[in-house]
C-alpha atoms as a PDB file:
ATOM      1  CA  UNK A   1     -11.526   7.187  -6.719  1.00  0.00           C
ATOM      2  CA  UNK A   2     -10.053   4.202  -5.531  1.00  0.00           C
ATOM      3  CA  UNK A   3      -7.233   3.821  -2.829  1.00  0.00           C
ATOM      4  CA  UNK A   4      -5.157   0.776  -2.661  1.00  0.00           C
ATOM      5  CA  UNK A   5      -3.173   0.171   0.682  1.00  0.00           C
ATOM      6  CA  UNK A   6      -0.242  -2.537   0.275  1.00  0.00           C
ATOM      7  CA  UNK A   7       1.438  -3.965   3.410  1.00  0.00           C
ATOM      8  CA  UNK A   8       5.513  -4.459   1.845  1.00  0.00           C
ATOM      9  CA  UNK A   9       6.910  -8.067   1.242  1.00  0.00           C
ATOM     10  CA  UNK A  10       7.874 -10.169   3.651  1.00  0.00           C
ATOM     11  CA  UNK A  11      11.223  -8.784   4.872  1.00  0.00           C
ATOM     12  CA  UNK A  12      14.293 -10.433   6.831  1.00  0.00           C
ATOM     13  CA  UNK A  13      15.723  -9.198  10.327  1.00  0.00           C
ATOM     14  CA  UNK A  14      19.660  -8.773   9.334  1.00  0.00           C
ATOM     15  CA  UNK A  15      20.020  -5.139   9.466  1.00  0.00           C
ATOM     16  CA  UNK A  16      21.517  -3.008  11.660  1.00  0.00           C
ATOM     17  CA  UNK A  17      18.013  -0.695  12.079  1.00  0.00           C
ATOM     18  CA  UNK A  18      14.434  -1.561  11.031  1.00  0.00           C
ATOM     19  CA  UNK A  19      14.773   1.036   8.374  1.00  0.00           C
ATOM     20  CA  UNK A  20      17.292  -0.719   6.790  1.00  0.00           C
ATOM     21  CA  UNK A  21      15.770  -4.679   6.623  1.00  0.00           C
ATOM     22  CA  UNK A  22      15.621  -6.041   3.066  1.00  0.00           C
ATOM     23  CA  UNK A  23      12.757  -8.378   1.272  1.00  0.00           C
ATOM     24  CA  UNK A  24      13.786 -12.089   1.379  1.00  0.00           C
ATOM     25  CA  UNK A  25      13.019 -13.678  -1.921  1.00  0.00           C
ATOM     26  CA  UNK A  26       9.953 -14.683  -0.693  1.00  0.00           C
ATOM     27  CA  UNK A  27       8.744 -11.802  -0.012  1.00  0.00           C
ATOM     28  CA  UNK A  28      10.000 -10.204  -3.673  1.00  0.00           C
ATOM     29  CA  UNK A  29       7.555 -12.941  -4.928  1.00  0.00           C
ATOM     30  CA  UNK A  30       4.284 -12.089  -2.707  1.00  0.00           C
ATOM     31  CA  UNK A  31       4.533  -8.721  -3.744  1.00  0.00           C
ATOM     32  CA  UNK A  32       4.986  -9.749  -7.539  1.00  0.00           C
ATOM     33  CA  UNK A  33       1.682 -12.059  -7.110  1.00  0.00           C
ATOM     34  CA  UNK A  34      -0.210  -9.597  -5.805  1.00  0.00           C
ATOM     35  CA  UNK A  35       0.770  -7.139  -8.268  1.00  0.00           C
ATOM     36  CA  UNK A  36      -0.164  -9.536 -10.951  1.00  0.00           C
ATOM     37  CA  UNK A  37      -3.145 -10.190  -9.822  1.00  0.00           C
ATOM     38  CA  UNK A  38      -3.995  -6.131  -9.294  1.00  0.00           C
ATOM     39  CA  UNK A  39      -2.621  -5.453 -12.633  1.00  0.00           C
ATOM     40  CA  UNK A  40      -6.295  -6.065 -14.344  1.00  0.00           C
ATOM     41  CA  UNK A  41      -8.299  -4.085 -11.905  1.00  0.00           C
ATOM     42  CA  UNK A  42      -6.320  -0.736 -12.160  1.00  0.00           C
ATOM     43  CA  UNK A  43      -8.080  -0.409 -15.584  1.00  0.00           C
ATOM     44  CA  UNK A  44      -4.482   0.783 -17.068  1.00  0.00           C
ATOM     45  CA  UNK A  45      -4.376   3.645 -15.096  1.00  0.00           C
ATOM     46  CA  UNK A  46      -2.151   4.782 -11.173  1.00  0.00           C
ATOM     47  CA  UNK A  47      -2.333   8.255 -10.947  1.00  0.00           C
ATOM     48  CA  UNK A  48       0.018   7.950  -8.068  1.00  0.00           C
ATOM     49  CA  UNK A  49       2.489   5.941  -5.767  1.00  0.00           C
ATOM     50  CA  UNK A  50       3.284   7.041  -1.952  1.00  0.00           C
ATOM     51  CA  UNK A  51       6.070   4.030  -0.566  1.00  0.00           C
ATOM     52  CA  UNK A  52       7.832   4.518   2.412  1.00  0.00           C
ATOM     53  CA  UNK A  53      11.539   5.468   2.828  1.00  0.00           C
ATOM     54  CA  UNK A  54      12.128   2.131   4.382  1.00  0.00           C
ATOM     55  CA  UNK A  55      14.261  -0.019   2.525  1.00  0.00           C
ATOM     56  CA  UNK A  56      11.346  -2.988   2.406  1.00  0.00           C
ATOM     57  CA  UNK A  57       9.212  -0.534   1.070  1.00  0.00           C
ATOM     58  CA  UNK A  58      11.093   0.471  -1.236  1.00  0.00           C
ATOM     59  CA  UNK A  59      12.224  -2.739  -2.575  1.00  0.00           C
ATOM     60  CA  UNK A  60       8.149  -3.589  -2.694  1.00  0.00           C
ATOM     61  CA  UNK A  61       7.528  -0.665  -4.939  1.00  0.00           C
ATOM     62  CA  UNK A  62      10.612  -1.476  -7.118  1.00  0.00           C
ATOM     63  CA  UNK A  63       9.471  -4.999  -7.517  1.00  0.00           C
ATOM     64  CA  UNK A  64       5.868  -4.874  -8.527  1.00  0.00           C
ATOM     65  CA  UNK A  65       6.506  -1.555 -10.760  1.00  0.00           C
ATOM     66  CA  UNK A  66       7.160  -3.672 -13.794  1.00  0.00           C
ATOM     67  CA  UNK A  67       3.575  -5.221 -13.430  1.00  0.00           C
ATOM     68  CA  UNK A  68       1.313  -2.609 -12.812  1.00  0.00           C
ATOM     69  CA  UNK A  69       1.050   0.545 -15.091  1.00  0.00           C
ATOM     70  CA  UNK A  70       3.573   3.595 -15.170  1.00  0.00           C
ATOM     71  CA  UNK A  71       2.537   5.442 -12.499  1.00  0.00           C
ATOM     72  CA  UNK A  72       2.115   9.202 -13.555  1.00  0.00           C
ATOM     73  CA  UNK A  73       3.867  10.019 -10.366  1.00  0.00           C
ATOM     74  CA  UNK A  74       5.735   8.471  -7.451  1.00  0.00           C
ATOM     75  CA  UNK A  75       6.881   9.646  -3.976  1.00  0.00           C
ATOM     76  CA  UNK A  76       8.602   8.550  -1.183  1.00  0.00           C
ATOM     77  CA  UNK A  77       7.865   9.109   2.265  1.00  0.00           C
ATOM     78  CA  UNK A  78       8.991   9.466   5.639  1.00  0.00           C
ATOM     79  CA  UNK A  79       5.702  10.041   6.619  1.00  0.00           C
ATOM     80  CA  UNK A  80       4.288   6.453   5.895  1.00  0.00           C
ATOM     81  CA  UNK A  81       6.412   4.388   7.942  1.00  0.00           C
ATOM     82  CA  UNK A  82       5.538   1.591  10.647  1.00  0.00           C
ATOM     83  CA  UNK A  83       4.269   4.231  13.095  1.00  0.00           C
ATOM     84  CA  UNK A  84       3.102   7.171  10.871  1.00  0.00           C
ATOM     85  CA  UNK A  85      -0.001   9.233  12.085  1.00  0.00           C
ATOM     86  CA  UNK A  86      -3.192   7.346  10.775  1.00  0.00           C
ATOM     87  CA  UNK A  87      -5.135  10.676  10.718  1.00  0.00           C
ATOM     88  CA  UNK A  88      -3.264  12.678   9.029  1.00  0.00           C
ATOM     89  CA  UNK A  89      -2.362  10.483   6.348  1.00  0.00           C
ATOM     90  CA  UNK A  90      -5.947   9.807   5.826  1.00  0.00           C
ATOM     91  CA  UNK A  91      -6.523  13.807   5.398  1.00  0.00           C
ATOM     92  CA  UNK A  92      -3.950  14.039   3.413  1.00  0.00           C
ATOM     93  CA  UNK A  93      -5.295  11.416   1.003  1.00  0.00           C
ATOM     94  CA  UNK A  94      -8.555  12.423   1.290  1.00  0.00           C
ATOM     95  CA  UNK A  95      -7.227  16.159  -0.582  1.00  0.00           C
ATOM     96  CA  UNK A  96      -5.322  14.071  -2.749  1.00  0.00           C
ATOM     97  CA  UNK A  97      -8.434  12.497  -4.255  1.00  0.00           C
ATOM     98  CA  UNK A  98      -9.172  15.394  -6.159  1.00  0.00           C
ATOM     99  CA  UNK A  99      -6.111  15.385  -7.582  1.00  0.00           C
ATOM    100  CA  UNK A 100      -6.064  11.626  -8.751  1.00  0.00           C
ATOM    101  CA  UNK A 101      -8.061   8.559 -10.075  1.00  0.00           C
ATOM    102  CA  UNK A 102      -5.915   6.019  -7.917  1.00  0.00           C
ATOM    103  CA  UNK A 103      -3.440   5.799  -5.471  1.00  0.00           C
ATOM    104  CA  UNK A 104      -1.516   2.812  -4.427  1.00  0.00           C
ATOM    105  CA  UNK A 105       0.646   3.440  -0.953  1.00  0.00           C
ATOM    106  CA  UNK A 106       3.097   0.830   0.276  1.00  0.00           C
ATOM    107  CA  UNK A 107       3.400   1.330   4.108  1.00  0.00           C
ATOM    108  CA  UNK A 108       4.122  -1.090   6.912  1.00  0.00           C
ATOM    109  CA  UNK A 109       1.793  -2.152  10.186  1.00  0.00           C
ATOM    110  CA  UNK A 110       0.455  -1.155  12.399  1.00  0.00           C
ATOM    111  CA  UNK A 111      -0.058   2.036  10.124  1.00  0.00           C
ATOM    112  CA  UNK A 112      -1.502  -0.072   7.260  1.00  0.00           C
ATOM    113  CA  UNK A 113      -4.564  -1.035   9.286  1.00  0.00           C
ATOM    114  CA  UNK A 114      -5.082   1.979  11.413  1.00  0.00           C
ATOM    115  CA  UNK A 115      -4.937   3.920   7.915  1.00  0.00           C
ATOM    116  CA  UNK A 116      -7.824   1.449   6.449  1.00  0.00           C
ATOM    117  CA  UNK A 117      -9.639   2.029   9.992  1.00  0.00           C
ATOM    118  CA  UNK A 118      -9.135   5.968   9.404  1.00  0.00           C
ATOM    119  CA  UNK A 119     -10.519   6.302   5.765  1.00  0.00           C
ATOM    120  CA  UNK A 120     -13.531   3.580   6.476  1.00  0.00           C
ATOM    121  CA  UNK A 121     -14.427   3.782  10.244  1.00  0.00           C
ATOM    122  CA  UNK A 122     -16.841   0.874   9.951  1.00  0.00           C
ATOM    123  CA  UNK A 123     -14.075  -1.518   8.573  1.00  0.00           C
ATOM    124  CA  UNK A 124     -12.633  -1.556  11.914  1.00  0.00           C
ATOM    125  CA  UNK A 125      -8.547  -1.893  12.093  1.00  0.00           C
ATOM    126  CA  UNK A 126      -7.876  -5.218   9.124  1.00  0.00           C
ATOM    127  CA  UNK A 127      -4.354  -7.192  10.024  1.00  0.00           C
ATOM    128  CA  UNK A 128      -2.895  -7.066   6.794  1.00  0.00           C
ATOM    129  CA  UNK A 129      -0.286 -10.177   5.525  1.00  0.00           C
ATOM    130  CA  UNK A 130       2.846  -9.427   4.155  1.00  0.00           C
ATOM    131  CA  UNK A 131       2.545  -8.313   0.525  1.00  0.00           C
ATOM    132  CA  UNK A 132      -1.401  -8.032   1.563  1.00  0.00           C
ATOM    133  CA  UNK A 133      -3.294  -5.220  -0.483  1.00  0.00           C
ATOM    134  CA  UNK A 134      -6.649  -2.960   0.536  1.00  0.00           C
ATOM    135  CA  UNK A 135      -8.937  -1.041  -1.564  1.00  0.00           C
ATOM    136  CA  UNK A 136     -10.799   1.658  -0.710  1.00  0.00           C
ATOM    137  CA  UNK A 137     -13.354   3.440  -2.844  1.00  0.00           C
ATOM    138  CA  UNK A 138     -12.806   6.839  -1.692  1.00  0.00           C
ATOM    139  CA  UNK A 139     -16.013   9.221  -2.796  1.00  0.00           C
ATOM    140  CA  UNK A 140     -17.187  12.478  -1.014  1.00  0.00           C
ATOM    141  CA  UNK A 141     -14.865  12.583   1.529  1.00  0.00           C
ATOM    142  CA  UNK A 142     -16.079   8.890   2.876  1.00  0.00           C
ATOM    143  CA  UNK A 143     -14.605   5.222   2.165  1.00  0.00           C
ATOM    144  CA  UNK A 144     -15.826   2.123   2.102  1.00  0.00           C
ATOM    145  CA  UNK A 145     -13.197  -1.302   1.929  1.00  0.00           C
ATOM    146  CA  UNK A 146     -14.100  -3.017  -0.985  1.00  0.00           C
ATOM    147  CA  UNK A 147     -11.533  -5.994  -0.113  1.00  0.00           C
ATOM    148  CA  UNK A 148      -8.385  -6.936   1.665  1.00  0.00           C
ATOM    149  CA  UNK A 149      -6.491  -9.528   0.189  1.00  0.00           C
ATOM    150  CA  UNK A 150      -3.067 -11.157   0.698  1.00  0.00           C
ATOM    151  CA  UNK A 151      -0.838 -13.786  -1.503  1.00  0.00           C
ATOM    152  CA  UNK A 152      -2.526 -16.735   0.156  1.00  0.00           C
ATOM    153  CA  UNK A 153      -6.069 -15.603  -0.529  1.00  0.00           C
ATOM    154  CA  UNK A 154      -5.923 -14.958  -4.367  1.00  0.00           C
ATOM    155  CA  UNK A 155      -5.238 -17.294  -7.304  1.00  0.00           C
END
């Protein structure tokens, strides 16, 4: 089972909370490139999407929807945001993985790399870039990061 971790578009800083700060264009364009370039490698099939309730978030998953497969199902999450519990959100997924033959969450840092760090102890805590995606193959309860990639690092 594979688990892919996406760090949201770049976003701007006019909002009256953090919850509430939109993508910039730029950022709505990252996203869109990395999408296209995951597109191939999900092999037509996302059993499921976690995003946060952050607006950014959000915006991420609404924007890179249209070039990825239909995801059988999709959540949203209050659980996943910039300072969600690492642990248990690796638990959690780990259950899920019976359940599913991918997962894609869009999340925020810190919790983006402390997540990767929870799932594959070895891989240490990754800085992610804006827009920047992980993937973890997730089998018997263990992961191992197969790659961490961001807009500038992919063609």
């Amino acid at each position: 089972m594979k688990i892919y971790i996406m760090r949201h578009g770049q976003a701007g800083m006019n909002a009256k909370t953090d919850e509430l700060r939109p993508l910039t264009e730029q950022g709505i364009e990252e996203s869109i490139h990395m999408a296209r370039w995951l597109a191939p490698q999900l092999a037509d099939s996302l059993s499921l999407v976690l995003h946060s309730n952050y607006l950014r978030a959000r915006q991420t998953w609404q924007a890179i929807a249209p070039e990825l497969p239909e995801a059988a199902m999709v959540e949203e999450s209050g659980e996943i945001t910039p300072y969600g519990d690492p642990v248990f959100i690796a638990s959690y997924l780990g259950a899920l993985a019976a359940q599913h033959d991918s997962i894609l969450l869009v999340s925020h840092l810190p919790l983006v790399g402390y997540l990767v760090q929870s799932l594959c102890p070895a891989a240490g805590a990754p800085m992610f870039a804006t827009s920047g995606l992980a993937c973890i193959e997730w089998q018997n309860g263990k992961g191992v990061l197969l790659w961490l990639e961001g807009p500038h690092t992919i063609r």
